[in-house]
N, C-alpha and C. Protein backbone atom coordinates (compact mmCIF):
# COMPACT_ATOMS: atom_id res chain seq x y z
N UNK A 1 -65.47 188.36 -14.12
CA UNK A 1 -64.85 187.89 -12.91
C UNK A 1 -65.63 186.73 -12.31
N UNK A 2 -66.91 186.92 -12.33
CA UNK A 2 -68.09 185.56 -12.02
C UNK A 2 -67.41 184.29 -12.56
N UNK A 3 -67.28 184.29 -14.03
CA UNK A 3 -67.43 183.43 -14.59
C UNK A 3 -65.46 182.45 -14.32
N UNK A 4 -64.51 183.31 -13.80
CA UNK A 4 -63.85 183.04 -13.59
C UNK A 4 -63.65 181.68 -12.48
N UNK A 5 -64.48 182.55 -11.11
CA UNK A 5 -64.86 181.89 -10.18
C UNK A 5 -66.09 180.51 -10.05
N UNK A 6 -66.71 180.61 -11.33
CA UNK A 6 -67.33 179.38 -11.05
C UNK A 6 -66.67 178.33 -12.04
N UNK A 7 -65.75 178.69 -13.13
CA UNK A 7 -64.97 177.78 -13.62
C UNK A 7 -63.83 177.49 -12.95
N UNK A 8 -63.48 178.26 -11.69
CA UNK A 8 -61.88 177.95 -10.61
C UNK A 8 -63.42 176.77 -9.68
N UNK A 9 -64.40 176.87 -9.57
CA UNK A 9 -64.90 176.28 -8.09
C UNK A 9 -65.44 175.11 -9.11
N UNK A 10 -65.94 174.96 -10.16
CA UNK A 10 -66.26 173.38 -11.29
C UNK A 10 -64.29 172.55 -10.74
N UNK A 11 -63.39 173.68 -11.19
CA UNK A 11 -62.49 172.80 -11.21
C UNK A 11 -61.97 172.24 -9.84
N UNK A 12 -62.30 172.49 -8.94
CA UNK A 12 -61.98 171.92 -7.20
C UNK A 12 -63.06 171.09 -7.18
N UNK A 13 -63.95 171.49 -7.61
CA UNK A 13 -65.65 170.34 -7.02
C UNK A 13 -64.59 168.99 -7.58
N UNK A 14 -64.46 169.19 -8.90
CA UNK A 14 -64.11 167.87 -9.82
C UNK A 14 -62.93 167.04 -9.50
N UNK A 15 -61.97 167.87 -8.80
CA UNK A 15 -60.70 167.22 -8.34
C UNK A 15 -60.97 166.53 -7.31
N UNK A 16 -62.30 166.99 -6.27
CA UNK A 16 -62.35 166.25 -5.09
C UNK A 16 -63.16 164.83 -5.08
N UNK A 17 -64.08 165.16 -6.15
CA UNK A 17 -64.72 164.00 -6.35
C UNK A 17 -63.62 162.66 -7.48
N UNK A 18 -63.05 163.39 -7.87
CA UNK A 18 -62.45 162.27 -8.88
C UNK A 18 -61.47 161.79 -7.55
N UNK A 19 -60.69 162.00 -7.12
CA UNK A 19 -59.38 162.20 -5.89
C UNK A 19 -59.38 160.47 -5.31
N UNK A 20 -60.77 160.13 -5.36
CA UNK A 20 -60.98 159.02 -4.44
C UNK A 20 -60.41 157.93 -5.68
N UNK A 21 -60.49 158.21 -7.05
CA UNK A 21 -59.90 157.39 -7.65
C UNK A 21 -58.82 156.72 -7.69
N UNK A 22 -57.87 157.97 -7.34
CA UNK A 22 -56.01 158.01 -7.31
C UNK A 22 -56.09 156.90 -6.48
N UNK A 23 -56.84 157.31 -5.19
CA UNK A 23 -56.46 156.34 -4.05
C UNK A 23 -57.09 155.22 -3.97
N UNK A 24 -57.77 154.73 -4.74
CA UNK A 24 -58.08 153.08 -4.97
C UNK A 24 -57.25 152.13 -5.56
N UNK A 25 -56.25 152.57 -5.79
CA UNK A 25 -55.25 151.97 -6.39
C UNK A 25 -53.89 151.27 -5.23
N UNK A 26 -53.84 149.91 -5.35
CA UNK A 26 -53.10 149.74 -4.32
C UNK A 26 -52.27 148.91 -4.33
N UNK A 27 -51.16 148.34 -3.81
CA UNK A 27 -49.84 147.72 -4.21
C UNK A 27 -49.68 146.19 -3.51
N UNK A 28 -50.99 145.75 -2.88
CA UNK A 28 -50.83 144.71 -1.73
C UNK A 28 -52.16 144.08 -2.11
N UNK A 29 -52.09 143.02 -1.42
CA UNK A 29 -53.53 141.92 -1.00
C UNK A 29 -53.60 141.58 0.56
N UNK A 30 -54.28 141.04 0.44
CA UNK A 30 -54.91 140.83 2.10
C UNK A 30 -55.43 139.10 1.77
N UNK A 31 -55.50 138.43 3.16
CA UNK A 31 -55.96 137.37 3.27
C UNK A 31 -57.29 137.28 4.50
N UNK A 32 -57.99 137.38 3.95
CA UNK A 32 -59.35 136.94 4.66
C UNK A 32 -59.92 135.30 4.96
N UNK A 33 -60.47 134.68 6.42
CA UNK A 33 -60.48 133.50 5.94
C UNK A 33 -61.49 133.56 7.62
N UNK A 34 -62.25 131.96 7.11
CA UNK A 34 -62.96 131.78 8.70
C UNK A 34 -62.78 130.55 9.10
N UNK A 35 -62.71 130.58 10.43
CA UNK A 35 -62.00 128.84 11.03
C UNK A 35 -63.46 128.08 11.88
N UNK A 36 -63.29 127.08 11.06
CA UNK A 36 -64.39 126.37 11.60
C UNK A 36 -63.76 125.02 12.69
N UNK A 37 -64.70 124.30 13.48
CA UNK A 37 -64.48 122.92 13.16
C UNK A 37 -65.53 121.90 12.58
N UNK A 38 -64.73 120.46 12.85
CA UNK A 38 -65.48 119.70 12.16
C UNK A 38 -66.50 119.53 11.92
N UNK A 39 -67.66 120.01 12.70
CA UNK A 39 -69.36 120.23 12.52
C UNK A 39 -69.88 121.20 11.99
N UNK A 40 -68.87 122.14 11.72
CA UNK A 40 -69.10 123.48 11.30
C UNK A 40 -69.28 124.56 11.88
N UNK A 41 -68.90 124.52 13.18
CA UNK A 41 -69.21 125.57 14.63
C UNK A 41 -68.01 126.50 14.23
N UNK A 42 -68.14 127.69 14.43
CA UNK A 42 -67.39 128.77 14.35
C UNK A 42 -66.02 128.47 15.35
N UNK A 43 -64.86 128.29 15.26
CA UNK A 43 -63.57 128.45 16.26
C UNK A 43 -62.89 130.22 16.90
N UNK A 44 -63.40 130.58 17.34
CA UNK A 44 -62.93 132.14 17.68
C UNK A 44 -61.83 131.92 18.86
N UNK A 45 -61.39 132.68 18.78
CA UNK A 45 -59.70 133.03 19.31
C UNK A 45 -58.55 132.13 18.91
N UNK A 46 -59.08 131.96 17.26
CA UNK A 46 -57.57 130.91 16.96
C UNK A 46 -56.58 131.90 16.44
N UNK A 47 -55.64 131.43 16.63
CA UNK A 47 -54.01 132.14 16.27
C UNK A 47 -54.03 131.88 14.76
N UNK A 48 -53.67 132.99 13.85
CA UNK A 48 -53.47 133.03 12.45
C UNK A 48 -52.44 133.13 12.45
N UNK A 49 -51.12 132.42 11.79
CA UNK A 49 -49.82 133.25 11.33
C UNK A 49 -49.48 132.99 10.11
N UNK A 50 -49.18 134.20 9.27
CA UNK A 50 -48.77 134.13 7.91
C UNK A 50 -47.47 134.29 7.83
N UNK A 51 -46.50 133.93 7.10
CA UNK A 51 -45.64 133.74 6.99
C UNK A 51 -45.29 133.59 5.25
N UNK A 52 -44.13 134.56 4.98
CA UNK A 52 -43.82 134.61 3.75
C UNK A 52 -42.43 133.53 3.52
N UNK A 53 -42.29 132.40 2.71
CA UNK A 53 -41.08 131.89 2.51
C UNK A 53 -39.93 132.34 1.71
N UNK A 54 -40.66 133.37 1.25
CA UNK A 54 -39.71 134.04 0.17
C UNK A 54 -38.72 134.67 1.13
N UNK A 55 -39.41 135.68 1.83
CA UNK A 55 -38.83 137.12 2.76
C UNK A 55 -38.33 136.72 4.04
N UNK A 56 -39.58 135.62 4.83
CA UNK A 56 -39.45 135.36 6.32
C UNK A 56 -39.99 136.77 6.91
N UNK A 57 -40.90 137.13 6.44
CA UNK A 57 -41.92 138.04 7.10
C UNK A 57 -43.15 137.36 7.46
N UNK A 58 -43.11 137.70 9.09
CA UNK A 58 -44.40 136.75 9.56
C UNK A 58 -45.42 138.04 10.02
N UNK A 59 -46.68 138.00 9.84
CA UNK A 59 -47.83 138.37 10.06
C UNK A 59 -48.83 137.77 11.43
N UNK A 60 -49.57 138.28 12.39
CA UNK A 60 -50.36 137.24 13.10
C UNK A 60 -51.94 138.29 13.08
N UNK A 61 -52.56 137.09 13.40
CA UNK A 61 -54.23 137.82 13.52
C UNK A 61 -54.74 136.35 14.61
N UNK A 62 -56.00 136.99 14.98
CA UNK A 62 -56.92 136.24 16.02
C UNK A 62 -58.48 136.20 15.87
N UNK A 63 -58.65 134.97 15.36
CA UNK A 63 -59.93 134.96 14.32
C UNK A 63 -60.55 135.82 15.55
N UNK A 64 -62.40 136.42 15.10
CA UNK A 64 -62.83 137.29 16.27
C UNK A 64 -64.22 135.83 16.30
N UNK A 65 -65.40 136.79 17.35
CA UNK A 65 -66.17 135.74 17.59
C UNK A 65 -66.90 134.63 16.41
N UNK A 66 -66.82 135.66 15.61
CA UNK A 66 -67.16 134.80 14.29
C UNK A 66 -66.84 134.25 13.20
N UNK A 67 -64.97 133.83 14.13
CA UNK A 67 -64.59 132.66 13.40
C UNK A 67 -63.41 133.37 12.11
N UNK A 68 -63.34 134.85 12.56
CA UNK A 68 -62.96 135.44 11.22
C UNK A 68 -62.01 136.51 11.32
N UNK A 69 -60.96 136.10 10.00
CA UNK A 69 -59.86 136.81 10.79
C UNK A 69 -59.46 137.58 8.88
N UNK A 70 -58.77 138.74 9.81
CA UNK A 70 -58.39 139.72 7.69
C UNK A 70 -56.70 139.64 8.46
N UNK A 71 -55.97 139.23 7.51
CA UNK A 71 -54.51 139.94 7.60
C UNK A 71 -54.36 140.86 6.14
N UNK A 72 -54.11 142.55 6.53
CA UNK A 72 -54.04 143.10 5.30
C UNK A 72 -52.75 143.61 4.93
N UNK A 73 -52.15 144.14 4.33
CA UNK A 73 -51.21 144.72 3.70
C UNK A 73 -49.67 143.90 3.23
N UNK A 74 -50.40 142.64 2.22
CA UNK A 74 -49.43 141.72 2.16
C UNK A 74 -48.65 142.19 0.94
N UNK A 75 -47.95 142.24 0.50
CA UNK A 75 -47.07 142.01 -0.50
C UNK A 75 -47.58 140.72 -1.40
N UNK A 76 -47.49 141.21 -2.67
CA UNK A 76 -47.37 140.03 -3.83
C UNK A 76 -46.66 138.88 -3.70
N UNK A 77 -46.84 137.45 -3.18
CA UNK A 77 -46.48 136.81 -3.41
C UNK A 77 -46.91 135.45 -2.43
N UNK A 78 -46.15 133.78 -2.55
CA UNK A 78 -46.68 133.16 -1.44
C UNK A 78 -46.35 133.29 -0.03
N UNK A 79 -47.51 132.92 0.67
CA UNK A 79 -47.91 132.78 2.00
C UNK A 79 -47.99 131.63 2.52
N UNK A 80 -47.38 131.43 3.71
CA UNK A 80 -47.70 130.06 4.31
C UNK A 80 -48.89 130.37 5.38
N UNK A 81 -49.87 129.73 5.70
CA UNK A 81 -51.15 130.35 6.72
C UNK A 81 -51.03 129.49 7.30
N UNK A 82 -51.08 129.60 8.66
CA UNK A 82 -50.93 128.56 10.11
C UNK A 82 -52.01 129.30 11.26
N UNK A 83 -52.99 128.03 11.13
CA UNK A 83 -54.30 128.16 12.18
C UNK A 83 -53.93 127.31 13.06
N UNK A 84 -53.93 127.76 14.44
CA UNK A 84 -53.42 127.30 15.94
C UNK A 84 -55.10 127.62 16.95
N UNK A 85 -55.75 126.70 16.93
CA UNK A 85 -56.75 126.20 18.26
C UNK A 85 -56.71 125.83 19.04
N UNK A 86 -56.87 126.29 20.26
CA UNK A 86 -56.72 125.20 21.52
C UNK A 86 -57.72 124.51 21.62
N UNK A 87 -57.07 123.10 21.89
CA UNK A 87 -57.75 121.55 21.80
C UNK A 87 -57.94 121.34 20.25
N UNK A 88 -57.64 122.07 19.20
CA UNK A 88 -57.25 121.27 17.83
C UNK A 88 -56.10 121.49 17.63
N UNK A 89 -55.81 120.35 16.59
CA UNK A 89 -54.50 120.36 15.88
C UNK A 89 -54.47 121.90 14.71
N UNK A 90 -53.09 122.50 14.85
CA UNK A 90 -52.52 123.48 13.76
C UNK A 90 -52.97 122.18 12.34
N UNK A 91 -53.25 123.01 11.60
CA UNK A 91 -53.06 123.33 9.72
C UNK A 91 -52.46 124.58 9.20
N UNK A 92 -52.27 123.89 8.18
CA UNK A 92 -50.95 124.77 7.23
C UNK A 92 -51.59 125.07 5.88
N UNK A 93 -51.71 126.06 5.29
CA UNK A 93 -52.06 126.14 3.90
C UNK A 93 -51.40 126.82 3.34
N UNK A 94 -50.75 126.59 1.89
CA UNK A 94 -49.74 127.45 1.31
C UNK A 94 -50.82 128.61 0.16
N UNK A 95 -50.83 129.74 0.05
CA UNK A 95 -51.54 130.65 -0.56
C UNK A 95 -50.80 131.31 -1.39
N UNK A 96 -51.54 132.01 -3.07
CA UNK A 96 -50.45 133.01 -3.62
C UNK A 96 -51.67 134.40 -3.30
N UNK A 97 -50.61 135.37 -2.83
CA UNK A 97 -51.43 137.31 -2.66
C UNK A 97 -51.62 137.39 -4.06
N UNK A 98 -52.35 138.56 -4.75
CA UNK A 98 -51.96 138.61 -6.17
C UNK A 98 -51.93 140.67 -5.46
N UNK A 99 -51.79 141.40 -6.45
CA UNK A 99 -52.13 143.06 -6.25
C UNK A 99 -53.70 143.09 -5.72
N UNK A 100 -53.74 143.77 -4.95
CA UNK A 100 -55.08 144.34 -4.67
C UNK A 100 -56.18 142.97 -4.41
N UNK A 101 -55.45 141.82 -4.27
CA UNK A 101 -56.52 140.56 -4.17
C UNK A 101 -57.13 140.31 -2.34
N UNK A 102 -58.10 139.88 -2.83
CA UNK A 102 -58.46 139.47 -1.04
C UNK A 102 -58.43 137.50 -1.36
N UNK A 103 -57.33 137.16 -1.03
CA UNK A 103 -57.57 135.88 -1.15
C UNK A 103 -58.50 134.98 0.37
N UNK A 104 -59.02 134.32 -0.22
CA UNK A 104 -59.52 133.39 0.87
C UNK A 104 -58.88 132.67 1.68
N UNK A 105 -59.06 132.25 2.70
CA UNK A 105 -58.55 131.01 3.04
C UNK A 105 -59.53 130.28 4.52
N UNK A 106 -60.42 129.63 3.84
CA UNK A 106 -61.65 128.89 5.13
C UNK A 106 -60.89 127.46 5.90
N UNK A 107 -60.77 127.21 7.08
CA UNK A 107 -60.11 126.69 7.64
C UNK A 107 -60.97 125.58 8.27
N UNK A 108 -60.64 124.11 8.35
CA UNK A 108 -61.76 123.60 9.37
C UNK A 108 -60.25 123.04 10.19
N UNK A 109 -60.30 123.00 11.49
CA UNK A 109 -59.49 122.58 12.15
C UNK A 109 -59.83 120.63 12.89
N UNK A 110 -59.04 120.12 12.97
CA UNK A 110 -59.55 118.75 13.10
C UNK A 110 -59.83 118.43 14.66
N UNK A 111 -60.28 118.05 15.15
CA UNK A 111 -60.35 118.30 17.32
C UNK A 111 -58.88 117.39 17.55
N UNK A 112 -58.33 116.55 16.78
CA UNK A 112 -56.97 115.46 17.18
C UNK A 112 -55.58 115.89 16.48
N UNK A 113 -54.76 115.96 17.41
CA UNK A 113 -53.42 116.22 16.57
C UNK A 113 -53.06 115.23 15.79
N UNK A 114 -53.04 115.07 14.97
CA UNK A 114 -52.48 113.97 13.51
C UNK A 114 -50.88 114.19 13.20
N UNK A 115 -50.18 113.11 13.65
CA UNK A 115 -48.88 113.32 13.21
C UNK A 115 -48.36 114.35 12.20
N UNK A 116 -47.85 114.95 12.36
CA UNK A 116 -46.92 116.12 11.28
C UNK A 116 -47.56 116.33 10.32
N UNK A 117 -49.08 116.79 9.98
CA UNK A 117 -49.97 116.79 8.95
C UNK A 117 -49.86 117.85 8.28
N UNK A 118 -49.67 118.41 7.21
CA UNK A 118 -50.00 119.86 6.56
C UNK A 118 -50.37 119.92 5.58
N UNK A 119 -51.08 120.57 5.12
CA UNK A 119 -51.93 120.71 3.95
C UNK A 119 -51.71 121.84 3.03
N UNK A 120 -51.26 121.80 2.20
CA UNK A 120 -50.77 122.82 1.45
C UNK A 120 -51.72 122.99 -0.01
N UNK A 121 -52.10 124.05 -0.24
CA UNK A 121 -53.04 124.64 -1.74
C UNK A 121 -52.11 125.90 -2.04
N UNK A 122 -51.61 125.67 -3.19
CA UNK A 122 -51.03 126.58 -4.00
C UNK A 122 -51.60 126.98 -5.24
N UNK A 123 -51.99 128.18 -5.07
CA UNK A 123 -53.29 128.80 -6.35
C UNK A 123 -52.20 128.92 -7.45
N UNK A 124 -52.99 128.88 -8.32
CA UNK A 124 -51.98 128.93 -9.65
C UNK A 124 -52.16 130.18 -10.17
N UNK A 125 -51.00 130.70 -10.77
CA UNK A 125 -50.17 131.92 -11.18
C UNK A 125 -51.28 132.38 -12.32
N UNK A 126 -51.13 133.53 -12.87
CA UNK A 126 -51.74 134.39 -14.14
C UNK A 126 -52.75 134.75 -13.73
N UNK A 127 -53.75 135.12 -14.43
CA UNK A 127 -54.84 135.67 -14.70
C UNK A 127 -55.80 134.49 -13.77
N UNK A 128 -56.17 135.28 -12.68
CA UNK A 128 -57.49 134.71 -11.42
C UNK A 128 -58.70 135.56 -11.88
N UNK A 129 -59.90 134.68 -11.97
CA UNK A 129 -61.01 135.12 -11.67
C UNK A 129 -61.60 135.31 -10.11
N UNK A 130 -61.50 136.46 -9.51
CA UNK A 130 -62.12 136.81 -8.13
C UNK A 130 -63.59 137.04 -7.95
N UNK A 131 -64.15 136.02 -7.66
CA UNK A 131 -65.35 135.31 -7.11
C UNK A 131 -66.04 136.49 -6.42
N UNK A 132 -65.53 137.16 -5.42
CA UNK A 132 -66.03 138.65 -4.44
C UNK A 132 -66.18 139.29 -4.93
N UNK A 133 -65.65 140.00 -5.90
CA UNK A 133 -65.92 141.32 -6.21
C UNK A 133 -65.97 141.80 -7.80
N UNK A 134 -65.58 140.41 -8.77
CA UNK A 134 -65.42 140.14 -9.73
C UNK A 134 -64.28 141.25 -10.55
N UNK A 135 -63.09 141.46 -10.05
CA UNK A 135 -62.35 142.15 -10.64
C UNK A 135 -61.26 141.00 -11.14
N UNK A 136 -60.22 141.35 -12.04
CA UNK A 136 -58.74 140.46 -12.63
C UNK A 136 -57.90 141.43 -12.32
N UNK A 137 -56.98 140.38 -11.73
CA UNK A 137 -55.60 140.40 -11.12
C UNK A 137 -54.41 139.77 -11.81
N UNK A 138 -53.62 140.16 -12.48
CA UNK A 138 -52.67 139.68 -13.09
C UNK A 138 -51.36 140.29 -12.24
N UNK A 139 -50.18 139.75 -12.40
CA UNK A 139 -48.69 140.37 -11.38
C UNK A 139 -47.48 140.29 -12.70
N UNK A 140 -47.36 141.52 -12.55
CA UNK A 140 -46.19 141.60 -13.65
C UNK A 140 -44.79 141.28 -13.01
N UNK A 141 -44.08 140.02 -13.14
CA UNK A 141 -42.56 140.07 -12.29
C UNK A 141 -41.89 140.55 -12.23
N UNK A 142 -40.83 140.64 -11.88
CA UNK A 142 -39.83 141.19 -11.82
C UNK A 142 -39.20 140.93 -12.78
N UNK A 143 -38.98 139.36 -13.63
CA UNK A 143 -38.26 138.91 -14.63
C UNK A 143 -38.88 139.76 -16.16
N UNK A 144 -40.18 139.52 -15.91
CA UNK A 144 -40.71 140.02 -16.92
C UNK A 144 -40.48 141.75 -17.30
N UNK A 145 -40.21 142.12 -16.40
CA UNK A 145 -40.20 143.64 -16.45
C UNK A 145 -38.68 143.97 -16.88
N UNK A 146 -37.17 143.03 -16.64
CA UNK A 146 -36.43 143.04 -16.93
C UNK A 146 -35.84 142.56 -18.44
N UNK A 147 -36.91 141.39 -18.94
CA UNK A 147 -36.48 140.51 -20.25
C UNK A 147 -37.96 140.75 -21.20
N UNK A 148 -38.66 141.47 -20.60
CA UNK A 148 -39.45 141.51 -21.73
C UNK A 148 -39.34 143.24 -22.44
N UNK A 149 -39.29 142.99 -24.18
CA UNK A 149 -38.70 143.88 -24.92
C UNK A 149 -39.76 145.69 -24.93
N UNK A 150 -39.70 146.74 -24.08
CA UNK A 150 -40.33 148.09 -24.24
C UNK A 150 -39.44 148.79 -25.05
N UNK A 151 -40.28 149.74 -25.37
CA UNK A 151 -39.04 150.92 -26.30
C UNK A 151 -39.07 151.98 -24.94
N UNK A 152 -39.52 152.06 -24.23
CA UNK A 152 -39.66 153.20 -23.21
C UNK A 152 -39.24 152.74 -21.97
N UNK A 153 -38.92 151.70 -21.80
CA UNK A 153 -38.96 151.18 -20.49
C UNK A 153 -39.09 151.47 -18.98
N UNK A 154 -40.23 151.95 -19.52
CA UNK A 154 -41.68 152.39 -18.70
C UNK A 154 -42.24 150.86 -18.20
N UNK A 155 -42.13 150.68 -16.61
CA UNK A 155 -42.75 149.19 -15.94
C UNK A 155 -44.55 149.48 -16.44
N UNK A 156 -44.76 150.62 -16.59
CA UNK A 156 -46.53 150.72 -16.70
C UNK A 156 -46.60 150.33 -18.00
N UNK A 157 -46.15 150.31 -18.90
CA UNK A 157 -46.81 149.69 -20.76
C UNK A 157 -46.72 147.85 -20.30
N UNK A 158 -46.07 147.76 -19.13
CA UNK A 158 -46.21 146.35 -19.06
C UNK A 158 -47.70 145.96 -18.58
N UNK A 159 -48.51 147.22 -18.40
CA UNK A 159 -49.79 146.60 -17.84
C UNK A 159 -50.70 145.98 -18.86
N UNK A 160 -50.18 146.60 -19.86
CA UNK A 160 -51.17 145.91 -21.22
C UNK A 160 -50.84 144.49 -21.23
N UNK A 161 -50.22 143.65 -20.77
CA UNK A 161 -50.15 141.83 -21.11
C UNK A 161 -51.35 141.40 -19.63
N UNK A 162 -51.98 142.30 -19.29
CA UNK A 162 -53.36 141.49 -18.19
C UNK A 162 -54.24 141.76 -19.78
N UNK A 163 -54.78 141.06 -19.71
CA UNK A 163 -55.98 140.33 -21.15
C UNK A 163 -57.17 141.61 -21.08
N UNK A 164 -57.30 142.11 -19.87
CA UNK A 164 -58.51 142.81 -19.32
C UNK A 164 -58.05 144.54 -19.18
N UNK A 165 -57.06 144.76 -20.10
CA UNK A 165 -56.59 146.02 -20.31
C UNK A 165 -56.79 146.77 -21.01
N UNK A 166 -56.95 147.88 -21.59
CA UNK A 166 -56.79 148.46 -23.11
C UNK A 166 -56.42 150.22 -22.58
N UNK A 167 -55.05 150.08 -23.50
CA UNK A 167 -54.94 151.79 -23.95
C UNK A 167 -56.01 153.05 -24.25
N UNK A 168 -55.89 154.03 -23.17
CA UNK A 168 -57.31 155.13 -23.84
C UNK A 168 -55.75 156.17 -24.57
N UNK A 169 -55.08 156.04 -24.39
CA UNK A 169 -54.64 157.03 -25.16
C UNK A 169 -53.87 156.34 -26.80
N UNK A 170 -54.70 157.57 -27.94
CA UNK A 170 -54.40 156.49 -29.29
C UNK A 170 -52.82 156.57 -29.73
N UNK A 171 -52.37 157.92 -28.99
CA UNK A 171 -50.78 157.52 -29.82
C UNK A 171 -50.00 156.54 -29.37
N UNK A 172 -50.48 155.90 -27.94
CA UNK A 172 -49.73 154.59 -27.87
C UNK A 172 -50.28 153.49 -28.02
N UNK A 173 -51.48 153.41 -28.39
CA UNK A 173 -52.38 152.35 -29.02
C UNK A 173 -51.62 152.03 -30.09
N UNK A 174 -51.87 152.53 -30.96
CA UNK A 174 -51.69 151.75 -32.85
C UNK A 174 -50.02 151.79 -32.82
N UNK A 175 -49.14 152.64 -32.29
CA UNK A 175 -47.77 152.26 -32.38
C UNK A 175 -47.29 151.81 -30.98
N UNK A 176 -47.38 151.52 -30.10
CA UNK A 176 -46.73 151.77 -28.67
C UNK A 176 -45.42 152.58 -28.52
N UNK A 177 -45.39 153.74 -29.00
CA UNK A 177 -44.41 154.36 -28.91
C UNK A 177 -44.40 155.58 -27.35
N UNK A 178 -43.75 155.83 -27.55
CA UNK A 178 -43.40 157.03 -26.06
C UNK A 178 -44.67 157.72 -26.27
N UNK A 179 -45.22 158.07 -25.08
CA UNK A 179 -45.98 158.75 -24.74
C UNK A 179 -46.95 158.59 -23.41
N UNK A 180 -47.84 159.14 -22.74
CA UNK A 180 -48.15 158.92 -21.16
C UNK A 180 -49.83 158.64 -21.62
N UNK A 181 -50.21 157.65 -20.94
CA UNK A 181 -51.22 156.75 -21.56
C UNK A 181 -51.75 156.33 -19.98
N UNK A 182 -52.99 156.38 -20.06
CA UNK A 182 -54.42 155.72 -19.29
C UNK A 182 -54.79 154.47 -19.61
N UNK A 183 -54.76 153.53 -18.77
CA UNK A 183 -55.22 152.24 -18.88
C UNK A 183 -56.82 151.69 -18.15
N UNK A 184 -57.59 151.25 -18.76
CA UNK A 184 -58.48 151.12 -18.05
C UNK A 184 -59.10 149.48 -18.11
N UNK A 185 -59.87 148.96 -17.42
CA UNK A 185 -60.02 147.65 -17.59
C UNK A 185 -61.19 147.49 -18.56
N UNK A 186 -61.06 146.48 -19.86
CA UNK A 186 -62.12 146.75 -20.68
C UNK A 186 -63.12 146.39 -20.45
N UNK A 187 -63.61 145.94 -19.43
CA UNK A 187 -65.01 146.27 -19.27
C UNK A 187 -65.95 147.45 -18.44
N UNK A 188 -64.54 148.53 -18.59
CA UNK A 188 -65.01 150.09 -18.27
C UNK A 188 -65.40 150.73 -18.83
């Protein structure tokens, strides 16, 4: 009966400690960024607004004293970012979210309004190397998930086309046939 109970209490210890895994897993990015001006002095209480062109979902934040502002729970895709200072002119930067990415975005604001100025950076698509925390981010589309050929058509076997993937389970390794499979990033 002992031995029952310390193999029922191994198996709760283990569920609670693994548990935090499930939940690291997440469906969004965030945009982190700090607003300077031209000398490099921190700007605090500027107006952030993000804005999606796809959706027309707008977001706002207010950098804090140190210039620094997080908008989190974005959805995959581009962002328009609009920094508003009083006594500087607004800038515009166009951004792509990727899954689980913290994209940047450092702002210097100019002290003069400049005719209709905007500045747009559009990160380019696929496979990003993330500088912070050194993880890869790849986004499987929507198109792709529709026109590209599975036998299971299971959206998760689409995770194997990020470069930084590999199958732990072997019966869908060597054939990709049906079966429920663990992916891990290969340098795990």
């Amino acid at each position: 009966m002992s031995k029952i109970k310390i193999v029922l209490m191994t198996a709760v210890v283990m569920f609670f400690a693994l548990s935090h895994v499930a939940f690291a897993q997440t469906e969004t990015g965030q945009i982190i960024g700090k607003v300077t001006d031209p000398n490099g002095a921190v700007v605090s209480g500027a107006n952030v607004g993000v804005k999606s062109p796809d959706t027309g979902r707008e977001l706002t934040a207010v950098s804090n004293e140190e210039g620094i502002y997080t908008i989190t729970n974005l959805q995959p895709g581009v962002y328009d970012v609009t920094i508003q200072g009083q006594g500087f002119a607004p800038t515009t930067q166009r951004v792509q979210v990727t899954v689980g990415s913290k994209t940047s975005v450092e702002s210097i604001l100019s002290v003069t309004a400049l005719s209709g100025e905007t500045i747009q950076v559009v990160a380019s698509g696929g496979v990003e190397v993330n500088t912070q925390n050194q993880e890869l981010s790849n986004v499987v589309s929507g198109t792709q998930i529709r026109e590209l050929p599975t036998i299971t058509r299971n959206p998760y076997n689409l995770v194997l086309l990020s470069g930084n993937a590999v199958s732990d389970d072997p019966s869908t390794a060597s054939n990709n046939t049906a079966g429920s499979a663990t992916y891990r990033g290969a340098g795990a």
